[in-house]
C-alpha atoms as a PDB file:
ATOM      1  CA  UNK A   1       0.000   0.000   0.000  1.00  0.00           C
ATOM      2  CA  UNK A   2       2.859   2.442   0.760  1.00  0.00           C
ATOM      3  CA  UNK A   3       4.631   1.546  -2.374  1.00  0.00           C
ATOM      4  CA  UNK A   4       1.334   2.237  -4.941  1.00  0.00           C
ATOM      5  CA  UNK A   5       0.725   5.692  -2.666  1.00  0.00           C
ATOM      6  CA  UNK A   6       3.860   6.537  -3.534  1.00  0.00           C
ATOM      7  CA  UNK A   7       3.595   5.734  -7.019  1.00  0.00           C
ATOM      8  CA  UNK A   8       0.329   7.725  -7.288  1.00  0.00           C
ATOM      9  CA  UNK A   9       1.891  10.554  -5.696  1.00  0.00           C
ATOM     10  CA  UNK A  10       5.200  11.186  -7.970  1.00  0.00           C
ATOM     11  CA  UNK A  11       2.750  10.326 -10.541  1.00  0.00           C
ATOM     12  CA  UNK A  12       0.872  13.477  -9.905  1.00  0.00           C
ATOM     13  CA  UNK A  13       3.785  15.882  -9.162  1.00  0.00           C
ATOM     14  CA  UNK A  14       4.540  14.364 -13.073  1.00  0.00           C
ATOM     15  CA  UNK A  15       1.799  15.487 -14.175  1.00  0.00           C
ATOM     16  CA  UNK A  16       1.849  19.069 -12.771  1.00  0.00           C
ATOM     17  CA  UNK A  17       5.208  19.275 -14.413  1.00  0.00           C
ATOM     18  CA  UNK A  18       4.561  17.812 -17.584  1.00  0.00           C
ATOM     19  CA  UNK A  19       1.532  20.845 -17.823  1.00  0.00           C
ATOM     20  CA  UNK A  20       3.955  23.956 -16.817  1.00  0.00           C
ATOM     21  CA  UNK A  21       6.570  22.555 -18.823  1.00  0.00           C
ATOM     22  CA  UNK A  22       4.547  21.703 -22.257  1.00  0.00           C
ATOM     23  CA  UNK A  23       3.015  25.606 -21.938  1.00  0.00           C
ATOM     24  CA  UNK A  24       4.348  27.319 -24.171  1.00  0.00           C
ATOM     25  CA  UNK A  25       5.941  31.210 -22.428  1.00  0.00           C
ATOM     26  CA  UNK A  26       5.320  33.758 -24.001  1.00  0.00           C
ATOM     27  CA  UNK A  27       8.692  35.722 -24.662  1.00  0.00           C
ATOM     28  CA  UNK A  28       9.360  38.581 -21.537  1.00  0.00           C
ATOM     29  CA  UNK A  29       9.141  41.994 -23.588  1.00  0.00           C
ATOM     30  CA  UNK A  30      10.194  45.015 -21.843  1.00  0.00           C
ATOM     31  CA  UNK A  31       8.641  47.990 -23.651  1.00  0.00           C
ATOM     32  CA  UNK A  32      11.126  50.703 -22.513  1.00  0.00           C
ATOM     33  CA  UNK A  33      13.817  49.421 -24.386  1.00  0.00           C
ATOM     34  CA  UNK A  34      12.072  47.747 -27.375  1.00  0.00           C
ATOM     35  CA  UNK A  35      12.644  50.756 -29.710  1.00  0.00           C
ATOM     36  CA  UNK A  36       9.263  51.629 -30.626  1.00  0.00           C
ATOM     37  CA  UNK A  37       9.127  54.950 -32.214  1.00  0.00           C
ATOM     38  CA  UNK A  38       5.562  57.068 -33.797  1.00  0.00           C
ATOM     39  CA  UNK A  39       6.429  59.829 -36.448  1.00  0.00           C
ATOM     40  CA  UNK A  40       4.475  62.600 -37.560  1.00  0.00           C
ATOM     41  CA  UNK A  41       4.642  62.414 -41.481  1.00  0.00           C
ATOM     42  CA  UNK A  42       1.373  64.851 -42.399  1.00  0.00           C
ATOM     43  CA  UNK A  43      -1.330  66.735 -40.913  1.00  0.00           C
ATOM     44  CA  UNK A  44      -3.904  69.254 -42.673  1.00  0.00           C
ATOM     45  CA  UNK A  45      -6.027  71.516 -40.588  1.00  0.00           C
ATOM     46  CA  UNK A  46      -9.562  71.694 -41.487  1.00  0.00           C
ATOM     47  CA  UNK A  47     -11.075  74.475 -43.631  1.00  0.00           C
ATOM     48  CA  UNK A  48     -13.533  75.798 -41.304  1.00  0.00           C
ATOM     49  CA  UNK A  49     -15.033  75.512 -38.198  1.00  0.00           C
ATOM     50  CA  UNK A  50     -17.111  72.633 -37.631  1.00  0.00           C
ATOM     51  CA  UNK A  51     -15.747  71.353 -41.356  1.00  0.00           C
ATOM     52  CA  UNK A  52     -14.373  67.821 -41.061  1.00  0.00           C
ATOM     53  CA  UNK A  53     -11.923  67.350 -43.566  1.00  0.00           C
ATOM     54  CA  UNK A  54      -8.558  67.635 -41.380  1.00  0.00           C
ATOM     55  CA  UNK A  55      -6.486  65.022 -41.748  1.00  0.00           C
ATOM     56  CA  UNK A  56      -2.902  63.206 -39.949  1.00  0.00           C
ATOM     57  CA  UNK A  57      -0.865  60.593 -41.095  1.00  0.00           C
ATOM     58  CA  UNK A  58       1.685  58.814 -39.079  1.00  0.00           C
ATOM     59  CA  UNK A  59       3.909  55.770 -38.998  1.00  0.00           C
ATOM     60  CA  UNK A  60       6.126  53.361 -37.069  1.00  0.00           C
ATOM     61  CA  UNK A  61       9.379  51.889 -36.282  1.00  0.00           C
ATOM     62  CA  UNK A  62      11.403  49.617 -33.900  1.00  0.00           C
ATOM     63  CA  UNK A  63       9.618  47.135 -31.961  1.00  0.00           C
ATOM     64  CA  UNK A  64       7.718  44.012 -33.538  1.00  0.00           C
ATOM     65  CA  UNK A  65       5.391  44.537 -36.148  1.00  0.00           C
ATOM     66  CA  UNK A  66       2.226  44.760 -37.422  1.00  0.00           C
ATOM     67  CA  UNK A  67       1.454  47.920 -36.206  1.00  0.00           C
ATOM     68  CA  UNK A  68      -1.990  48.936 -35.089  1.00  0.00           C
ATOM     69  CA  UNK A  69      -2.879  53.099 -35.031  1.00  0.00           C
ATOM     70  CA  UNK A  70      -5.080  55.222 -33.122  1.00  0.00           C
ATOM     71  CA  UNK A  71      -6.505  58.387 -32.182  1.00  0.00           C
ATOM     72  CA  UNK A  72      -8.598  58.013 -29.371  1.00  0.00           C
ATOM     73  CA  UNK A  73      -7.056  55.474 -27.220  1.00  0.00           C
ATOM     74  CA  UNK A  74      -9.493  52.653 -27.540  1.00  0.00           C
ATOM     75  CA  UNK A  75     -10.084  51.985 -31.682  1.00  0.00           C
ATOM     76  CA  UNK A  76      -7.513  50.433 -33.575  1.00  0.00           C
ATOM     77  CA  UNK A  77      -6.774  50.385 -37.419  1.00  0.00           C
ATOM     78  CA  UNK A  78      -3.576  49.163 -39.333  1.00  0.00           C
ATOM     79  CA  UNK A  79      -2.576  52.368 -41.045  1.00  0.00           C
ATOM     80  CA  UNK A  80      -1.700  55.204 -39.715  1.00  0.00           C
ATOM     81  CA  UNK A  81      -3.649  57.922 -42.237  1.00  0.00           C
ATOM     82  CA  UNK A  82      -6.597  59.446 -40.053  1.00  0.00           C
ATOM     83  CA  UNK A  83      -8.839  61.483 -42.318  1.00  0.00           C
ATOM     84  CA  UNK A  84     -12.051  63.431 -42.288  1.00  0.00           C
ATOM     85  CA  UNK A  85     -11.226  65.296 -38.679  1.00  0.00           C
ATOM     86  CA  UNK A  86     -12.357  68.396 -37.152  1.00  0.00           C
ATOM     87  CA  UNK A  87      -9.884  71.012 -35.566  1.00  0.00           C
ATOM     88  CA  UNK A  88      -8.238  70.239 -31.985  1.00  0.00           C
ATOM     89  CA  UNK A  89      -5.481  68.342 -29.887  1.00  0.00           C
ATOM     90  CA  UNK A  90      -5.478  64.474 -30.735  1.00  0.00           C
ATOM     91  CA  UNK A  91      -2.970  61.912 -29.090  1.00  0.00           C
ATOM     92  CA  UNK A  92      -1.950  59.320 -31.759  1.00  0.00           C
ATOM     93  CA  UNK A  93      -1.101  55.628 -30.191  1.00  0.00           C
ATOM     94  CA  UNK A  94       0.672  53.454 -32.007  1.00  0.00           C
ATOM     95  CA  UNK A  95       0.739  49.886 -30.662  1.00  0.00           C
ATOM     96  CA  UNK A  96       2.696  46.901 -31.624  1.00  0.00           C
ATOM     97  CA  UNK A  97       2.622  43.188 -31.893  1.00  0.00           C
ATOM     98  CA  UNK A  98       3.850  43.226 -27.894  1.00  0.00           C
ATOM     99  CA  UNK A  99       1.493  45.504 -26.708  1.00  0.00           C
ATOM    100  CA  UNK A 100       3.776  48.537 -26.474  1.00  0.00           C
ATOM    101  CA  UNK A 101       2.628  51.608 -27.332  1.00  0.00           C
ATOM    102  CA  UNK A 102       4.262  55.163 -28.067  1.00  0.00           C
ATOM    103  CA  UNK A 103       2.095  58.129 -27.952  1.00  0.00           C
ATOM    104  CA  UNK A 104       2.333  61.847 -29.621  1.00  0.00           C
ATOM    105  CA  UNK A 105      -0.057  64.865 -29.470  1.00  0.00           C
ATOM    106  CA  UNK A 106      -1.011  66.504 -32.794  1.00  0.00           C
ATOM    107  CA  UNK A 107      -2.673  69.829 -33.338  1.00  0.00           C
ATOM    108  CA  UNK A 108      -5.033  70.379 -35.820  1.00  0.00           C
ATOM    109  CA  UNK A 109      -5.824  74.451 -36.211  1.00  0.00           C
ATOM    110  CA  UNK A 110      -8.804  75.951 -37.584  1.00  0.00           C
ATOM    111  CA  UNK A 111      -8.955  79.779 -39.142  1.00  0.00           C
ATOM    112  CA  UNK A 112     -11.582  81.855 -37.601  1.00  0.00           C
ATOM    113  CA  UNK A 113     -12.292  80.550 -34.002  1.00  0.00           C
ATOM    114  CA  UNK A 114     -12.178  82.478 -30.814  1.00  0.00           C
ATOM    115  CA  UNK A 115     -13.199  78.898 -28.871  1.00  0.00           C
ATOM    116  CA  UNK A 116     -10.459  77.056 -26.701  1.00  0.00           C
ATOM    117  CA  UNK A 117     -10.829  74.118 -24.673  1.00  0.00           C
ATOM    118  CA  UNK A 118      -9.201  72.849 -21.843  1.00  0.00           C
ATOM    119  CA  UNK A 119      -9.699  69.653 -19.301  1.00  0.00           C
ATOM    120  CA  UNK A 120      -8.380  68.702 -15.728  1.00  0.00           C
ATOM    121  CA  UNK A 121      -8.759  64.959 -14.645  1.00  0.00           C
ATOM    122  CA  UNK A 122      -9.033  63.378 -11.255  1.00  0.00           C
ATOM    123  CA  UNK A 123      -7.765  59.491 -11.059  1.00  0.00           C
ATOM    124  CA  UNK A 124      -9.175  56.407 -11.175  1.00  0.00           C
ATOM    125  CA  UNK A 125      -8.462  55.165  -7.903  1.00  0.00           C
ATOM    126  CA  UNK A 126     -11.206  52.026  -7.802  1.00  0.00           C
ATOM    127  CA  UNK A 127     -10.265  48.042  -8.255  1.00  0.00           C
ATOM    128  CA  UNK A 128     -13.380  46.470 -10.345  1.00  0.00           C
ATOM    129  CA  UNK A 129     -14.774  49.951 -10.203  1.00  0.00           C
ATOM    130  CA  UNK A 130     -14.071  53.010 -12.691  1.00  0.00           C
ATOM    131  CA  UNK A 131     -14.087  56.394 -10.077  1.00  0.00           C
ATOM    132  CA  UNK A 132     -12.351  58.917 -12.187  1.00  0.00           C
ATOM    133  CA  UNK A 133     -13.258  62.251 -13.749  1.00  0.00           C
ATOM    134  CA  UNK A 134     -12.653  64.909 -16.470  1.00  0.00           C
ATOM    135  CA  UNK A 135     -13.300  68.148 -16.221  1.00  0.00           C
ATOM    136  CA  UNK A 136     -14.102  70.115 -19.385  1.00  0.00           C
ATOM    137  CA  UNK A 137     -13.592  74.398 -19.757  1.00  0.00           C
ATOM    138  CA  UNK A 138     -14.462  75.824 -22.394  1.00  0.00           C
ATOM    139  CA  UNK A 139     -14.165  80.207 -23.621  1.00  0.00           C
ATOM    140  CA  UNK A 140     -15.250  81.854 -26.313  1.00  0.00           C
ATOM    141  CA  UNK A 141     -18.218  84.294 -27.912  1.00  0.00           C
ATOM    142  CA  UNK A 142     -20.376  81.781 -28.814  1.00  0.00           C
ATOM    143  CA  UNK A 143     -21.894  80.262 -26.191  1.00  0.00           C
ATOM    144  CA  UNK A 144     -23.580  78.150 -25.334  1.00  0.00           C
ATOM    145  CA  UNK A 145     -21.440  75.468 -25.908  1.00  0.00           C
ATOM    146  CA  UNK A 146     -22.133  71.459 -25.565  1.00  0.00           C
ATOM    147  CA  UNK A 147     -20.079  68.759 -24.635  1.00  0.00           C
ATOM    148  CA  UNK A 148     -19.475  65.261 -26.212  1.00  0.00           C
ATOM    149  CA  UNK A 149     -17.294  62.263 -24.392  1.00  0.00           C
ATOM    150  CA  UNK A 150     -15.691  59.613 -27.176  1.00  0.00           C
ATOM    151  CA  UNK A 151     -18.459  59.002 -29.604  1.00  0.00           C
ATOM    152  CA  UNK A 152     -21.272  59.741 -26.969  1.00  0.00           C
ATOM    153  CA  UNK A 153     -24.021  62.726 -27.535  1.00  0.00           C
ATOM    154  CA  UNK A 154     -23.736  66.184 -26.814  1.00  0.00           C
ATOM    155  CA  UNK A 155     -25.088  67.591 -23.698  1.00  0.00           C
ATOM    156  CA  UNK A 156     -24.766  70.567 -21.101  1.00  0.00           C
ATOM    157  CA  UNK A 157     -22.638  68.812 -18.662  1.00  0.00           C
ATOM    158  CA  UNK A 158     -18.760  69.315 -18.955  1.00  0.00           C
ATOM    159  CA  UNK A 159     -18.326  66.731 -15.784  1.00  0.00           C
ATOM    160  CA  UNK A 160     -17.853  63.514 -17.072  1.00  0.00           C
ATOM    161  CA  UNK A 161     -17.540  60.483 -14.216  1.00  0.00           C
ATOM    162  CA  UNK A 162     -17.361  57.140 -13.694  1.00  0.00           C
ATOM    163  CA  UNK A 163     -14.440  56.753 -15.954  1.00  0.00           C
ATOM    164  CA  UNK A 164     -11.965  53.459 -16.295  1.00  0.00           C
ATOM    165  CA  UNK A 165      -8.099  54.870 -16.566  1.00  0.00           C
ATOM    166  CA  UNK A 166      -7.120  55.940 -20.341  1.00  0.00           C
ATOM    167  CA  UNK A 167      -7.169  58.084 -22.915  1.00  0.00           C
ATOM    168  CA  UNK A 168     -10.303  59.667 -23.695  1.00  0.00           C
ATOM    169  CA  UNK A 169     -11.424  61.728 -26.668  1.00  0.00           C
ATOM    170  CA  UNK A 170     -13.479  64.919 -26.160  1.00  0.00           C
ATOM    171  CA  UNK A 171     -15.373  67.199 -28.103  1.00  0.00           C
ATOM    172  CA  UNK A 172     -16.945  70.572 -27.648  1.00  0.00           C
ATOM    173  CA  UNK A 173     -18.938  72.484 -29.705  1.00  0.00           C
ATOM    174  CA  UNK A 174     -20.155  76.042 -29.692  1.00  0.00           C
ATOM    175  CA  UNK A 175     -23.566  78.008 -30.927  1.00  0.00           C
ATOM    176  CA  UNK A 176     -21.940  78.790 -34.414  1.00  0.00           C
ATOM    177  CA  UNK A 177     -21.104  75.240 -34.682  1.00  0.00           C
ATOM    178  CA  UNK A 178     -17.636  74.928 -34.591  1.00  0.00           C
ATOM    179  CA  UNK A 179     -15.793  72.357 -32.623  1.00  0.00           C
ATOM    180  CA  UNK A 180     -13.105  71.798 -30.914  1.00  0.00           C
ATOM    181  CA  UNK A 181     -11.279  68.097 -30.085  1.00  0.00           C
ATOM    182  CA  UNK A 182      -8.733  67.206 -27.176  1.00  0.00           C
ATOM    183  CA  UNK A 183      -7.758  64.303 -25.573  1.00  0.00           C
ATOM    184  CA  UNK A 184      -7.661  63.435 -21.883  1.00  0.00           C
ATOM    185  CA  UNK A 185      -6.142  61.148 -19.991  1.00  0.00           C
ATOM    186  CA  UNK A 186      -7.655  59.667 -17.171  1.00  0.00           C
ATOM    187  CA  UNK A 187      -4.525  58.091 -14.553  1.00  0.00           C
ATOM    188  CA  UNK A 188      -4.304  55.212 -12.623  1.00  0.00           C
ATOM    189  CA  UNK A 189      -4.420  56.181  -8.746  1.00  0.00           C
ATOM    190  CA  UNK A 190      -3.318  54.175  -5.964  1.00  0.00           C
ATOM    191  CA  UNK A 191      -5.948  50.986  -5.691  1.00  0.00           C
ATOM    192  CA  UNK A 192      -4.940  49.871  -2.125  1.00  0.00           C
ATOM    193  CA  UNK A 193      -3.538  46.781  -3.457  1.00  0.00           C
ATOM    194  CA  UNK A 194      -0.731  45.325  -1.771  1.00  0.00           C
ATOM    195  CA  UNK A 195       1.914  42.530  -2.713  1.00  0.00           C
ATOM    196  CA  UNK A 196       2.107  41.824   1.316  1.00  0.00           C
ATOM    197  CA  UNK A 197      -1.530  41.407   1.402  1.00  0.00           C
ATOM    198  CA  UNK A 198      -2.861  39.866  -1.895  1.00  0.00           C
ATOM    199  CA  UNK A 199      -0.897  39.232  -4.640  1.00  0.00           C
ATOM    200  CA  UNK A 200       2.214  37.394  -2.216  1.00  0.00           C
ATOM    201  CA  UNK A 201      -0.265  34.638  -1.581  1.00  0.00           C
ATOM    202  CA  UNK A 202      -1.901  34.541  -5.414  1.00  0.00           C
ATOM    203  CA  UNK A 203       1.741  33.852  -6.549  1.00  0.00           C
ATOM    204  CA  UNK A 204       2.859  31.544  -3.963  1.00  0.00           C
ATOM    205  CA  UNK A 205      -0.427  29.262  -4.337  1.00  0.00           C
ATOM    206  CA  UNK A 206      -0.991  29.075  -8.113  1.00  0.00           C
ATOM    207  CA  UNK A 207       2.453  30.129  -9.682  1.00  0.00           C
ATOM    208  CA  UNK A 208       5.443  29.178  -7.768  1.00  0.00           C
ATOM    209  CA  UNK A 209       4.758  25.647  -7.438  1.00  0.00           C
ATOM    210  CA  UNK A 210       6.712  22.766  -7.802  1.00  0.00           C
ATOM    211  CA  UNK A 211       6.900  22.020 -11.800  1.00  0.00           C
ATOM    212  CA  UNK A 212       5.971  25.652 -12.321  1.00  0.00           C
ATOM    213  CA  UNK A 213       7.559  28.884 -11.752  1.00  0.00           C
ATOM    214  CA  UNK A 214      10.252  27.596  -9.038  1.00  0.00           C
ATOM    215  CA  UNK A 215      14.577  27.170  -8.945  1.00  0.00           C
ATOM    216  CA  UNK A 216      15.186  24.019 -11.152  1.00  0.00           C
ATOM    217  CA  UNK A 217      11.624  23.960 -12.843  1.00  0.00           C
ATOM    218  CA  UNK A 218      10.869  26.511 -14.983  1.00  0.00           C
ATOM    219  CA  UNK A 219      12.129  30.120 -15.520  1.00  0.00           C
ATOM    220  CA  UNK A 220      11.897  32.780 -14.305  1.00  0.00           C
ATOM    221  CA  UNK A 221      11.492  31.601 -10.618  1.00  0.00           C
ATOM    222  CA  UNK A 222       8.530  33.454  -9.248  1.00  0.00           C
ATOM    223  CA  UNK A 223       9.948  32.577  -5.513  1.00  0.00           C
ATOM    224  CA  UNK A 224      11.813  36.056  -5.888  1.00  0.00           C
ATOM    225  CA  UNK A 225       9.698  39.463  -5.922  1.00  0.00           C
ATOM    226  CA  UNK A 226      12.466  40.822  -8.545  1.00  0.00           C
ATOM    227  CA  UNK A 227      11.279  38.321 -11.043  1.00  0.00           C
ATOM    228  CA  UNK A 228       7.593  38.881 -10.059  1.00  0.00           C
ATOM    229  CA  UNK A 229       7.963  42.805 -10.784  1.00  0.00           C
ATOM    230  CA  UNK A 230      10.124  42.657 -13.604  1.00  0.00           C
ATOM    231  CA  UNK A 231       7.439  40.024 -15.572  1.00  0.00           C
ATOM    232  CA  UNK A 232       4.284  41.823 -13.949  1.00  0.00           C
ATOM    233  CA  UNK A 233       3.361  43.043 -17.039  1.00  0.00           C
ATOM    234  CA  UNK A 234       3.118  39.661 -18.760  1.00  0.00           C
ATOM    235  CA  UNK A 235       1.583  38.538 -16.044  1.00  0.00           C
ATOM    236  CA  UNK A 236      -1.170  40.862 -15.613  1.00  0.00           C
ATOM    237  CA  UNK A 237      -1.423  39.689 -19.494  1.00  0.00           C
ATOM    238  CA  UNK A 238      -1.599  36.330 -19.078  1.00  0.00           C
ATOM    239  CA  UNK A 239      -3.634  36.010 -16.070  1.00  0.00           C
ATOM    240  CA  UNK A 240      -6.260  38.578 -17.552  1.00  0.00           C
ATOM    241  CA  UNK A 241      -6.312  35.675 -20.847  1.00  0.00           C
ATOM    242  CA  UNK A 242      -6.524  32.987 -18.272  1.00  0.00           C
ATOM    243  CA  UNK A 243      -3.389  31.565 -19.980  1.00  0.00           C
ATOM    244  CA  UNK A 244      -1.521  31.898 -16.677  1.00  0.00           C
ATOM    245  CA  UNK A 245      -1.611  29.235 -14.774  1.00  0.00           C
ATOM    246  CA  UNK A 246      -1.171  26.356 -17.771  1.00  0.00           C
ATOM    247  CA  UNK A 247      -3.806  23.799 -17.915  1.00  0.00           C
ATOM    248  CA  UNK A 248      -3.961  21.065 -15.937  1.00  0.00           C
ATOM    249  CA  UNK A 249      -3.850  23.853 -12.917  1.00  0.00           C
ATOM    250  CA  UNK A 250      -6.881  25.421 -10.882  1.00  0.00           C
ATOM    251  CA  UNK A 251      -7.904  28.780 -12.569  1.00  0.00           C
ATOM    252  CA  UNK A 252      -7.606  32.061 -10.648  1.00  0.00           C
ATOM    253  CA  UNK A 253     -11.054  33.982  -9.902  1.00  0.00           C
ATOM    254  CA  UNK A 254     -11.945  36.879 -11.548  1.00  0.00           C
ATOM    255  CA  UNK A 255     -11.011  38.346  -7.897  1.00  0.00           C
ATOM    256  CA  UNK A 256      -7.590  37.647  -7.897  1.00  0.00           C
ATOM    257  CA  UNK A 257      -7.100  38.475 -11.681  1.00  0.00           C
ATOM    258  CA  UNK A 258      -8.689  42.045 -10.817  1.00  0.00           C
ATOM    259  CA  UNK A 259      -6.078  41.901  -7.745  1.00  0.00           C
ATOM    260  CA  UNK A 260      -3.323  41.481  -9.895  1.00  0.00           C
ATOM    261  CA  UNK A 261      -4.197  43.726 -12.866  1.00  0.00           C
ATOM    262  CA  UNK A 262      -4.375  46.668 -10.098  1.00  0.00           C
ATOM    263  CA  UNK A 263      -1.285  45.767  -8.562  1.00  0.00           C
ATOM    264  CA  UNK A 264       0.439  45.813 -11.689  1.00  0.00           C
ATOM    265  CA  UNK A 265      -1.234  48.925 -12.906  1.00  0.00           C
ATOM    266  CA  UNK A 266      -0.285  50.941  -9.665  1.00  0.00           C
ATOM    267  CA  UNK A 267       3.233  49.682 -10.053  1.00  0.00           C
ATOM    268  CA  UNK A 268       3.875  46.788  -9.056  1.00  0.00           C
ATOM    269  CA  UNK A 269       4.952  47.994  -5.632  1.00  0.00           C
ATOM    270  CA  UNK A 270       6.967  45.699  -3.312  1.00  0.00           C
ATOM    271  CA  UNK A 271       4.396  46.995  -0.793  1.00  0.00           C
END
């Protein structure tokens, strides 16, 4: 009886190691030094107020292609030409095959337009809830003016809340009917996550387990916080895809992915 326990025991650990060990890693990228570069190669400015016919056109290098473009943050298209635009501020992401991004702000002036718009933000502090704010001022002669978030309607309000962290589009329009675009960005505040208190234990329990993510098993060995911190972002990848743990291993809750995506988005603090 002792000797088939055994058996069924090392026969388990096998298995746990034969999962971790078939799963294919995804390769570590660190985005700061991957090269990624966004160029301004045209921009028009519109022909009139409220006129859409502005126009920017950007492109890529360094990092790992395809490249994916945008100018609001959230919608994606494979080349970088943005057409049919009305005058204002817009931040152009480009994004590549690793999920790095590099940003620039591009101005699109139009003649004959007293109106100027500005925006303060307050962060999103919440974990599975959105709590932050932008703040929308806007001067000129023709009032009244009207406020639009992303692709949203106009109203009255120039508070917008409720809002996830991000870059968010905003448009303002006045009596006359000329508009004005900027972008705002919405940052990530403190959660109250800790690695101490939440993620310590998520890691321990599901990652750093014998076969897994251990010295002698398979790299890098999550038993040290300076691997943990220097892969968060993967991780917060991977967990969030439910590709992390491999199969053959109980899946995290949506809990502790949530944990772990606002650990890594406040930092990932040793904390």
């Amino acid at each position: 009886m002792i000797r088939r326990a055994n058996y069924v025991h090392f026969f388990l650990i096998g298995l746990l190691a034969s999962a971790c060990a078939n799963h294919s890693e995804e390769e570590m990228v660190d985005c700061a030094t991957s090269g990624l570069t966004l160029a301004v190669d045209n921009q028009g400015n519109p022909s009139a107020c409220g006129v859409e016919d502005g126009s920017i056109t950007v492109s890529g290098t360094g990092g790992r292609t395809p490249y994916q473009f945008s100018i609001d943050g959230s919608t994606f298209q494979a080349n970088g030409a943005f057409s049919k635009l009305l005058g204002g501020s817009y931040t152009v992401t480009l994004k590549d095959a690793n999920g790095c991004e590099s940003t620039t702000e591009v101005s699109l002036q139009v003649p004959s337009s007293d109106l100027a718009v500005s925006a303060e933000t307050t962060s999103d502090n919440g974990c599975g809830e959105d709590t932050g704010t932008i703040t929308v001022t806007a001067t000129g002669t023709k009032t009244p003016f009207q406020y639009k978030l992303g692709t949203g309607s106009f109203g009255t309000n120039p508070v917008f809340e409720d809002l996830a962290s991000g870059q968010y589009s905003v448009t303002v329009r006045d009596a006359d009917n000329c508009s004005r675009v900027i972008s705002a960005t919405v940052a990530r505040g403190a959660s109250g996550v800790t690695y101490s208190g939440d993620i310590q234990n998520i890691i321990q329990t599901n990652c750093a387990i014998t076969g897994c993510h251990v010295a002698g098993s398979q790299s890098p060995n999550f038993t040290q916080f300076t691997n943990i911190k220097n892969n968060a972002t993967t991780i917060k990848a991977r967990t969030g895809a439910r590709s992390m743990p491999p199969a053959g291993q109980p899946a995290l809750s949506q809990s502790a992915i949530d944990q772990i995506a606002c650990w890594v988005d406040d930092g990932a603090l040793n904390n």
